[in-house]
C-alpha atoms as a PDB file:
ATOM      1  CA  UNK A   1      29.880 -32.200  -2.932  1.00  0.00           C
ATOM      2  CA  UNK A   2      30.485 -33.937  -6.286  1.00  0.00           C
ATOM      3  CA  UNK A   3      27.335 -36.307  -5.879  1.00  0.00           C
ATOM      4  CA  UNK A   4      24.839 -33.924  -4.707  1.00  0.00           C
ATOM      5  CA  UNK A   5      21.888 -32.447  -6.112  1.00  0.00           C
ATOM      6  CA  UNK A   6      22.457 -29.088  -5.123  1.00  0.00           C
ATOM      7  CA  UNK A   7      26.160 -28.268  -5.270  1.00  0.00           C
ATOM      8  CA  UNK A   8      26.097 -24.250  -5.500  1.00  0.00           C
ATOM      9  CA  UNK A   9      26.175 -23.151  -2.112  1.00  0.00           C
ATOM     10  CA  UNK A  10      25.141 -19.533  -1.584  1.00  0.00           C
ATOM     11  CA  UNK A  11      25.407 -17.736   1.945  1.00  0.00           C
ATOM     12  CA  UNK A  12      23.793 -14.931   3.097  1.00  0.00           C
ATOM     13  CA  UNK A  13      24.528 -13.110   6.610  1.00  0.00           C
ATOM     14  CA  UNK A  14      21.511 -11.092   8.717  1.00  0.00           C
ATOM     15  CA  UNK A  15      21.590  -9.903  11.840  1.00  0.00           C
ATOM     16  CA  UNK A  16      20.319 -11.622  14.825  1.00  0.00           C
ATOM     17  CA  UNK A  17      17.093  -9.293  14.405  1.00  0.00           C
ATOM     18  CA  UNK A  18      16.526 -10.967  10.953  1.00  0.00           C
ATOM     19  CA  UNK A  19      17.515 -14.451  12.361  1.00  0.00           C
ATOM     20  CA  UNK A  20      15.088 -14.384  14.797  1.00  0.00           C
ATOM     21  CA  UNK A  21      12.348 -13.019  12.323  1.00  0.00           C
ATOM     22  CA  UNK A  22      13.070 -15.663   9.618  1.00  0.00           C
ATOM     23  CA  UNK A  23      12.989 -18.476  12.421  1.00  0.00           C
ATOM     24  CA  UNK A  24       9.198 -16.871  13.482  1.00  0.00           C
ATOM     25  CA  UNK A  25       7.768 -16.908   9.359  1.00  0.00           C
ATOM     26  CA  UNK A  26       9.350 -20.271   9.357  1.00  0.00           C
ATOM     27  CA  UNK A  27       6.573 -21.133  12.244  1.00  0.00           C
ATOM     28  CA  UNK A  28       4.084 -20.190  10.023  1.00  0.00           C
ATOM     29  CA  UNK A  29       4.772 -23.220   7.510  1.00  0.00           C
ATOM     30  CA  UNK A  30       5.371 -26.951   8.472  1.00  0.00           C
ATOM     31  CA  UNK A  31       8.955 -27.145   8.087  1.00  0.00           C
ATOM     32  CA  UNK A  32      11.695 -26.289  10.211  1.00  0.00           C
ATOM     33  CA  UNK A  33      14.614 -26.868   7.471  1.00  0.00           C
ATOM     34  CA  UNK A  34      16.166 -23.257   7.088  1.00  0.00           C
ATOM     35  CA  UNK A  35      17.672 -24.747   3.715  1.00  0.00           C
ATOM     36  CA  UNK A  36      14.351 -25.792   2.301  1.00  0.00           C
ATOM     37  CA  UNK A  37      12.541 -22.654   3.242  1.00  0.00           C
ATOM     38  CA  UNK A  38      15.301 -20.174   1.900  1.00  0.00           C
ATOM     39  CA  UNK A  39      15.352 -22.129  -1.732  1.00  0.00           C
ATOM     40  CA  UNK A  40      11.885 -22.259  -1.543  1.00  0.00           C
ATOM     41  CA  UNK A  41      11.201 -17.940  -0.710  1.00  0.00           C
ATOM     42  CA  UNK A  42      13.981 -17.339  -2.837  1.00  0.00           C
ATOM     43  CA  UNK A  43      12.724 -19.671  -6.012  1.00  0.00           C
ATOM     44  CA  UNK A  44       8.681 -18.942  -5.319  1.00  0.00           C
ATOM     45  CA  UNK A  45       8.886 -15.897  -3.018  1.00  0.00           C
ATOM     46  CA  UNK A  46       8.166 -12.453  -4.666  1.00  0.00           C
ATOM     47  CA  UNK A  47       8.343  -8.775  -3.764  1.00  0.00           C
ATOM     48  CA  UNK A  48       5.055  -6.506  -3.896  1.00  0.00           C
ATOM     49  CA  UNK A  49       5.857  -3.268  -5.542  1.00  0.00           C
ATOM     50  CA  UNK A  50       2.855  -1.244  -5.981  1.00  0.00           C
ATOM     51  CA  UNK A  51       2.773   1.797  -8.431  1.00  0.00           C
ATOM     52  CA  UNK A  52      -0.236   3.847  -7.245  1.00  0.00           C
ATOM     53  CA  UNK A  53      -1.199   6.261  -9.222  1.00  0.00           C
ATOM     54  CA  UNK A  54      -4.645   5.939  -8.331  1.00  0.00           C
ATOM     55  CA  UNK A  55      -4.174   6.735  -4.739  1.00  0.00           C
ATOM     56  CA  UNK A  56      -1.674   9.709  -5.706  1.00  0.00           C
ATOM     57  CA  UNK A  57      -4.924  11.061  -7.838  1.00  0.00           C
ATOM     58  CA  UNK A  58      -6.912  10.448  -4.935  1.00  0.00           C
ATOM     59  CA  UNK A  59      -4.937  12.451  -2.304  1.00  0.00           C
ATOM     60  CA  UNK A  60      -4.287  15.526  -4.759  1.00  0.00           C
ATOM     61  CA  UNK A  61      -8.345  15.363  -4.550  1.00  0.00           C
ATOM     62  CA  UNK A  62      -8.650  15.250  -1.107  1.00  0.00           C
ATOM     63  CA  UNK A  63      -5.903  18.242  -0.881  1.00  0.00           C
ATOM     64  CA  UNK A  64      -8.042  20.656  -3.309  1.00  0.00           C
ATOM     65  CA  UNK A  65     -11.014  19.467  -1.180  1.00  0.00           C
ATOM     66  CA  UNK A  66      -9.156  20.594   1.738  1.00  0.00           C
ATOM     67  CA  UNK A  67      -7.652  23.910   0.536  1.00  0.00           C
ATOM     68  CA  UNK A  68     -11.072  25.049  -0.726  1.00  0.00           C
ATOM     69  CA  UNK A  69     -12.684  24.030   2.333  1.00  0.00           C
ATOM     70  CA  UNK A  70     -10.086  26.215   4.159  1.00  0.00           C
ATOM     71  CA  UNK A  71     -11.067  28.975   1.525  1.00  0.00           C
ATOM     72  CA  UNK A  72     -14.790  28.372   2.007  1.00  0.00           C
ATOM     73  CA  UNK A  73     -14.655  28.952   5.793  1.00  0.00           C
ATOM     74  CA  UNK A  74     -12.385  32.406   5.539  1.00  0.00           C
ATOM     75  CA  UNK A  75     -14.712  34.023   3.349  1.00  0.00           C
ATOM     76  CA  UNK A  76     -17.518  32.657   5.480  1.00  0.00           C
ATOM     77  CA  UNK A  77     -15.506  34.159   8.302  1.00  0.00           C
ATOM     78  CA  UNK A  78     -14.926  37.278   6.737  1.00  0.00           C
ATOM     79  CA  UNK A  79     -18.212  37.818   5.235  1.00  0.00           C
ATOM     80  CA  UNK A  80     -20.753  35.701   7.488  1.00  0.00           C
ATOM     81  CA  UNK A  81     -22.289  33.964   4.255  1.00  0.00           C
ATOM     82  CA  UNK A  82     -22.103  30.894   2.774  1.00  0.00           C
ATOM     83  CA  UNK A  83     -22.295  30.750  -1.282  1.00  0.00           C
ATOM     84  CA  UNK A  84     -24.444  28.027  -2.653  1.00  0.00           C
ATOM     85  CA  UNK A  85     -21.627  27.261  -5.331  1.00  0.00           C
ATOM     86  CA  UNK A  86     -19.090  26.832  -2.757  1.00  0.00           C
ATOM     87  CA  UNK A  87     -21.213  24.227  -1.445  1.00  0.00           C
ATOM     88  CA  UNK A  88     -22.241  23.051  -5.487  1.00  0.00           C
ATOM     89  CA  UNK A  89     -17.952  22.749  -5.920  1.00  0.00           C
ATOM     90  CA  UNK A  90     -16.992  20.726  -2.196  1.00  0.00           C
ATOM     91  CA  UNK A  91     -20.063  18.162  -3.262  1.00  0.00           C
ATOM     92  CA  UNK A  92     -19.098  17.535  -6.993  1.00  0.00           C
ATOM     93  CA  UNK A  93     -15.267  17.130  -5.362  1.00  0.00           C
ATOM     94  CA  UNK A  94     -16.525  14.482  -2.668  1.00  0.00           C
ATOM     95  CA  UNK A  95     -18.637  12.769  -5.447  1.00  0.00           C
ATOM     96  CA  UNK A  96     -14.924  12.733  -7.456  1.00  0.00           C
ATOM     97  CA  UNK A  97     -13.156  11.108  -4.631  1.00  0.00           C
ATOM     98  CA  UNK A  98     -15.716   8.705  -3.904  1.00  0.00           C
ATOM     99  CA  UNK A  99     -15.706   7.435  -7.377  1.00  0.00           C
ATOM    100  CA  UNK A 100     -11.989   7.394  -7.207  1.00  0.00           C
ATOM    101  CA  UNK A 101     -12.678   5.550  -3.614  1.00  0.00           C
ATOM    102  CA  UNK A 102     -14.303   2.895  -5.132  1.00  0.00           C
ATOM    103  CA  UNK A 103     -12.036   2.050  -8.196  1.00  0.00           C
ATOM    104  CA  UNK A 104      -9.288   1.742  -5.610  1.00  0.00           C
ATOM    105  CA  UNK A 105     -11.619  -0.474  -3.320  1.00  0.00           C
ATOM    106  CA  UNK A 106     -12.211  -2.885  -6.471  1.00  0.00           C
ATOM    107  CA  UNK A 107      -8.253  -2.430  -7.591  1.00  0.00           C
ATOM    108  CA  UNK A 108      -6.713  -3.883  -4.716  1.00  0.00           C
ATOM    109  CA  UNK A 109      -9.798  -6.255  -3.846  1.00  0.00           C
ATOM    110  CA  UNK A 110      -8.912  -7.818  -7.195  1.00  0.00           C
ATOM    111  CA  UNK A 111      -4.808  -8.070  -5.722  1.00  0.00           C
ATOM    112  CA  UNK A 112      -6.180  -9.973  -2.607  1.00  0.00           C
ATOM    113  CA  UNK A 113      -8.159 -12.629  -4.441  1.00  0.00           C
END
Protein backbone atom coordinates (compact mmCIF):
# COMPACT_ATOMS: atom_id res chain seq x y z
CA UNK A 1 0.00 0.00 0.00
CA UNK A 2 3.29 1.96 0.01
CA UNK A 3 2.77 3.27 -3.69
CA UNK A 4 -0.73 4.27 -3.58
CA UNK A 5 -2.49 7.40 -3.63
CA UNK A 6 -4.79 6.75 -1.01
CA UNK A 7 -3.16 4.67 1.71
CA UNK A 8 -5.54 5.45 4.87
CA UNK A 9 -8.07 2.96 4.73
CA UNK A 10 -11.16 3.70 6.81
CA UNK A 11 -14.10 1.08 7.27
CA UNK A 12 -17.37 1.59 8.21
CA UNK A 13 -20.06 -1.31 8.95
CA UNK A 14 -24.15 -0.76 8.21
CA UNK A 15 -26.59 -3.05 8.23
CA UNK A 16 -27.92 -4.79 5.28
CA UNK A 17 -30.90 -2.13 5.44
CA UNK A 18 -28.24 0.65 4.88
CA UNK A 19 -26.35 -1.54 2.29
CA UNK A 20 -29.10 -1.89 0.26
CA UNK A 21 -30.07 1.91 0.56
CA UNK A 22 -26.52 3.17 -0.26
CA UNK A 23 -26.41 0.67 -3.35
CA UNK A 24 -30.10 2.44 -4.52
CA UNK A 25 -28.55 6.50 -4.08
CA UNK A 26 -25.60 5.04 -5.81
CA UNK A 27 -28.24 4.43 -8.90
CA UNK A 28 -28.94 7.82 -8.86
CA UNK A 29 -25.29 8.90 -10.06
CA UNK A 30 -23.21 7.26 -12.92
CA UNK A 31 -20.89 5.29 -10.98
CA UNK A 32 -21.09 2.07 -9.45
CA UNK A 33 -17.58 2.28 -7.46
CA UNK A 34 -18.72 2.11 -3.68
CA UNK A 35 -15.08 3.55 -2.98
CA UNK A 36 -15.48 6.57 -5.19
CA UNK A 37 -18.94 7.41 -4.04
CA UNK A 38 -18.18 7.07 -0.18
CA UNK A 39 -14.91 9.56 -0.56
CA UNK A 40 -16.85 11.56 -2.63
CA UNK A 41 -20.36 11.95 0.09
CA UNK A 42 -17.99 11.94 2.74
CA UNK A 43 -15.47 14.83 1.20
CA UNK A 44 -18.54 16.93 -0.67
CA UNK A 45 -21.59 15.46 1.10
CA UNK A 46 -23.18 17.66 3.88
CA UNK A 47 -25.85 17.37 6.56
CA UNK A 48 -28.99 19.84 6.55
CA UNK A 49 -29.61 21.07 10.01
CA UNK A 50 -32.27 23.56 10.06
CA UNK A 51 -32.81 25.92 13.12
CA UNK A 52 -36.40 27.18 12.69
CA UNK A 53 -37.31 29.64 14.64
CA UNK A 54 -39.52 31.06 12.21
CA UNK A 55 -41.77 28.11 12.00
CA UNK A 56 -41.67 27.72 15.98
CA UNK A 57 -43.10 31.57 15.89
CA UNK A 58 -45.46 30.50 13.43
CA UNK A 59 -47.07 27.52 15.27
CA UNK A 60 -47.22 29.44 18.76
CA UNK A 61 -49.48 31.79 16.33
CA UNK A 62 -51.52 29.31 15.03
CA UNK A 63 -51.96 27.85 18.80
CA UNK A 64 -53.27 31.39 20.23
CA UNK A 65 -55.38 31.44 17.02
CA UNK A 66 -56.68 28.19 18.03
CA UNK A 67 -57.21 28.65 21.80
CA UNK A 68 -59.10 31.91 21.18
CA UNK A 69 -61.08 30.42 18.57
CA UNK A 70 -62.01 27.70 21.14
CA UNK A 71 -62.77 30.73 23.55
CA UNK A 72 -64.73 32.60 20.88
CA UNK A 73 -67.14 29.68 20.25
CA UNK A 74 -67.86 28.95 24.26
CA UNK A 75 -68.92 32.31 24.90
CA UNK A 76 -70.83 32.23 21.64
CA UNK A 77 -72.22 29.02 23.05
CA UNK A 78 -72.94 30.30 26.27
CA UNK A 79 -74.24 33.58 25.34
CA UNK A 80 -75.62 33.14 21.60
CA UNK A 81 -73.58 36.33 20.40
CA UNK A 82 -70.76 36.92 18.57
CA UNK A 83 -68.50 40.14 19.59
CA UNK A 84 -67.25 42.15 16.71
CA UNK A 85 -63.71 42.35 18.48
CA UNK A 86 -63.49 38.73 18.76
CA UNK A 87 -63.80 38.67 15.17
CA UNK A 88 -61.38 42.26 14.92
CA UNK A 89 -58.57 39.87 17.19
CA UNK A 90 -58.89 36.13 15.01
CA UNK A 91 -58.42 38.50 11.65
CA UNK A 92 -55.40 40.68 12.84
CA UNK A 93 -53.95 36.98 14.14
CA UNK A 94 -54.53 35.32 10.56
CA UNK A 95 -53.09 38.53 8.92
CA UNK A 96 -49.88 37.75 11.55
CA UNK A 97 -49.49 34.25 10.40
CA UNK A 98 -49.84 34.95 6.90
CA UNK A 99 -47.10 37.44 6.98
CA UNK A 100 -45.11 34.98 8.95
CA UNK A 101 -46.38 32.39 6.04
CA UNK A 102 -44.80 34.19 3.55
CA UNK A 103 -41.30 35.02 5.08
CA UNK A 104 -41.04 31.27 5.56
CA UNK A 105 -42.26 30.65 1.86
CA UNK A 106 -39.33 33.11 0.62
CA UNK A 107 -36.79 31.56 3.50
CA UNK A 108 -36.66 28.19 2.34
CA UNK A 109 -37.40 29.11 -1.46
CA UNK A 110 -34.07 30.91 -1.17
CA UNK A 111 -32.47 27.18 0.45
CA UNK A 112 -33.81 25.37 -2.73
CA UNK A 113 -32.24 27.64 -5.33
Amino acid sequence: MDNRKRNVQLIIRVTEEERNFIEEKMKLIPTMNLSAYARKMLIDGYILFLDTPEIKAHSAQLQKIGGNINQIVKRMNQTGSLYKHDVEEVKQLLAEVWKTERQLWFHFKGLAE
